[in-house]
Protein backbone atom coordinates (compact mmCIF):
# COMPACT_ATOMS: atom_id res chain seq x y z
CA UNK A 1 -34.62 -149.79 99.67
CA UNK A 2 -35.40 -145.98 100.54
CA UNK A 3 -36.60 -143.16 98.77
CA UNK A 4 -32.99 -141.35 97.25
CA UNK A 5 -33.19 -138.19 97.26
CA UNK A 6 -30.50 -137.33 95.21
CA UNK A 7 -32.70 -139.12 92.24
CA UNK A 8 -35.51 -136.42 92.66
CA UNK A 9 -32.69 -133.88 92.41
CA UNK A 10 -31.33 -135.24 89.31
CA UNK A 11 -35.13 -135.92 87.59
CA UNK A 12 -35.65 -132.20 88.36
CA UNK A 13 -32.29 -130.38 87.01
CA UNK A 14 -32.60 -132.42 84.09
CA UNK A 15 -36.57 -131.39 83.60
CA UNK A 16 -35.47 -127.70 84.39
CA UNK A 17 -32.64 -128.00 81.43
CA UNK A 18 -35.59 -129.26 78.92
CA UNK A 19 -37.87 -126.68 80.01
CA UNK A 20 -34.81 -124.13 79.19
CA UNK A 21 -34.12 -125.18 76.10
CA UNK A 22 -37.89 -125.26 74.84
CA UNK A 23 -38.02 -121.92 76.27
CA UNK A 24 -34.68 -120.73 74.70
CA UNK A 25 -36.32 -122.20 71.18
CA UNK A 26 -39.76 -120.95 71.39
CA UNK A 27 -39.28 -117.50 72.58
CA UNK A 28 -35.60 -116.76 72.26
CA UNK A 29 -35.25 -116.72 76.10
CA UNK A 30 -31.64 -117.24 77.33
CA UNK A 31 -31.20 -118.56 80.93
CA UNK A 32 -27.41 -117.55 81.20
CA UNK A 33 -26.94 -119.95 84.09
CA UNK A 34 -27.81 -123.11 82.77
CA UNK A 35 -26.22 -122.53 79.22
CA UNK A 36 -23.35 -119.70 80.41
CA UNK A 37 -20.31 -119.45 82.45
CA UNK A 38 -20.68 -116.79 85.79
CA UNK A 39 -18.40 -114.34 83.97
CA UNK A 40 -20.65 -114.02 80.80
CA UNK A 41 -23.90 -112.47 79.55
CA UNK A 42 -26.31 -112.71 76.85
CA UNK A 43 -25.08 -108.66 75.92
CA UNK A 44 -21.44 -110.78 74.74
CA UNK A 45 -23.00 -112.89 71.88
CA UNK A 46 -22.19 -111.80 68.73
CA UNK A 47 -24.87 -114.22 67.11
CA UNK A 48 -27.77 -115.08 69.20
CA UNK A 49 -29.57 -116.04 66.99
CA UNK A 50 -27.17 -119.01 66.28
CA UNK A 51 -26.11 -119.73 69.78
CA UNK A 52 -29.60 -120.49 69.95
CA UNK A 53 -29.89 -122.42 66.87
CA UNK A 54 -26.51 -124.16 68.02
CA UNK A 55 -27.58 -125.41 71.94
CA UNK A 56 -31.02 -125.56 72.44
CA UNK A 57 -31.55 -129.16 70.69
CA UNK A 58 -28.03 -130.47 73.32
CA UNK A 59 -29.57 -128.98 75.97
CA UNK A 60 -33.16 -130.26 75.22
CA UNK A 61 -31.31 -134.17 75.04
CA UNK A 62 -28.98 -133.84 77.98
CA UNK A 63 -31.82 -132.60 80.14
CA UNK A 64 -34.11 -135.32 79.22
CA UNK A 65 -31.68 -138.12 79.50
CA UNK A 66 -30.55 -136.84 83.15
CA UNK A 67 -34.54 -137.03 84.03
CA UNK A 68 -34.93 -139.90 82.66
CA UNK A 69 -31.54 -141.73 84.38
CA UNK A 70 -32.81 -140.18 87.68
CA UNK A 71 -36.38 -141.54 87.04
CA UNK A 72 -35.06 -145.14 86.47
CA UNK A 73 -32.69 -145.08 89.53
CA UNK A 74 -36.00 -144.25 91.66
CA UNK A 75 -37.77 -147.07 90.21
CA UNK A 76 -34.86 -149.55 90.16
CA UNK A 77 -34.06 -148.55 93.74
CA UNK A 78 -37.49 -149.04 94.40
CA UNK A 79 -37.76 -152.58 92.97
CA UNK A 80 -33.98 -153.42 94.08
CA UNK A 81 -33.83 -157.42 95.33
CA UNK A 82 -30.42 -157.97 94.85
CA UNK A 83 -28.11 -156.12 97.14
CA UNK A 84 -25.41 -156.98 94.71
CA UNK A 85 -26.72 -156.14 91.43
CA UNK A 86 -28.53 -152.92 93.17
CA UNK A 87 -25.04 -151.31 93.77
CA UNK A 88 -23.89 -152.16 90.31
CA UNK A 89 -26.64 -150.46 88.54
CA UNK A 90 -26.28 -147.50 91.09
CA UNK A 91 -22.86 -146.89 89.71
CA UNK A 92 -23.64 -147.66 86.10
CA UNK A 93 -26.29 -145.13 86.30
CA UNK A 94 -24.73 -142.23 88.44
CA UNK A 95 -21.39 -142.82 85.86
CA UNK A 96 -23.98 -142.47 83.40
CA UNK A 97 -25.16 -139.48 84.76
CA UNK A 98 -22.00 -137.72 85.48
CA UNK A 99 -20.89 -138.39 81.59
CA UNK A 100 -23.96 -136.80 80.62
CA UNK A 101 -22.97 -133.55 82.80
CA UNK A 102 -19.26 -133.62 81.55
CA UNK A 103 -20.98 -133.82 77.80
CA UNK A 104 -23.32 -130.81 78.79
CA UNK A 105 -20.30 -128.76 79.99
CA UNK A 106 -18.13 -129.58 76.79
CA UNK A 107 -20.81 -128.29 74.60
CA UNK A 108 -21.34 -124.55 77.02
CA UNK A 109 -17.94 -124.11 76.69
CA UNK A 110 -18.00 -124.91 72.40
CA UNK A 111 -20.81 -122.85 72.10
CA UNK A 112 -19.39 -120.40 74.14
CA UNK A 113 -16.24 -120.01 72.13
CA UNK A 114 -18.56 -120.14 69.11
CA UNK A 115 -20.87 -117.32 69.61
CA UNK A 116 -19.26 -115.32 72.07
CA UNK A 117 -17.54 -111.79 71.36
């Protein structure tokens, strides 16, 4: 099997989400694309401070599991024998993966009815 890769895309947005959220926990640093809709700013929350408090942790989780569900597609494509049970997993993981972005969303848009003005 070949290199994917849509897998290295996936291992680095979820990274780049982590690295956000440690970022947005250590030093109160808000990346308003990852964790807010085009239309909205940072200058809208009414409680930083607890939008913080509220994502960071979600964001840290959903960021690490998308790394880590790219990393083992790479290696089970790599180690694929079966052509059979190769494309099962490949759906079972990108399904897994697109959950994971559907859960990510859900929470933005709580949060952002949460702490927005």
């Amino acid at each position: 099997m070949s290199f994917n890769v849509f897998d290295l895309l996936v291992i680095v947005c979820g990274l780049y989400m982590a690295y956000c959220a440690v970022m947005m926990k250590a030093k109160g640093r808000i990346n308003s694309g990852v964790v807010m809709s085009r239309s909205l700013d940072e200058s809208q929350l009414k409680d930083r401070e607890g939008f913080i408090n509220y994502i960071w942790w979600k964001l840290l989780i959903v960021g690490l599991l998308c790394a880590a569900s790219g990393i083992f597609n790479m290696i089970y494509t790599r180690y694929a024998v079966e052509a059979e049970k190769y494309v099962l997993v490949q759906i079972v993981i990108n399904t897994v993966f697109f959950i994971l972005l559907i859960v990510y969303g859900v929470i933005v848009v709580k949060a952002q009815k949460k702490y927005m003005k």
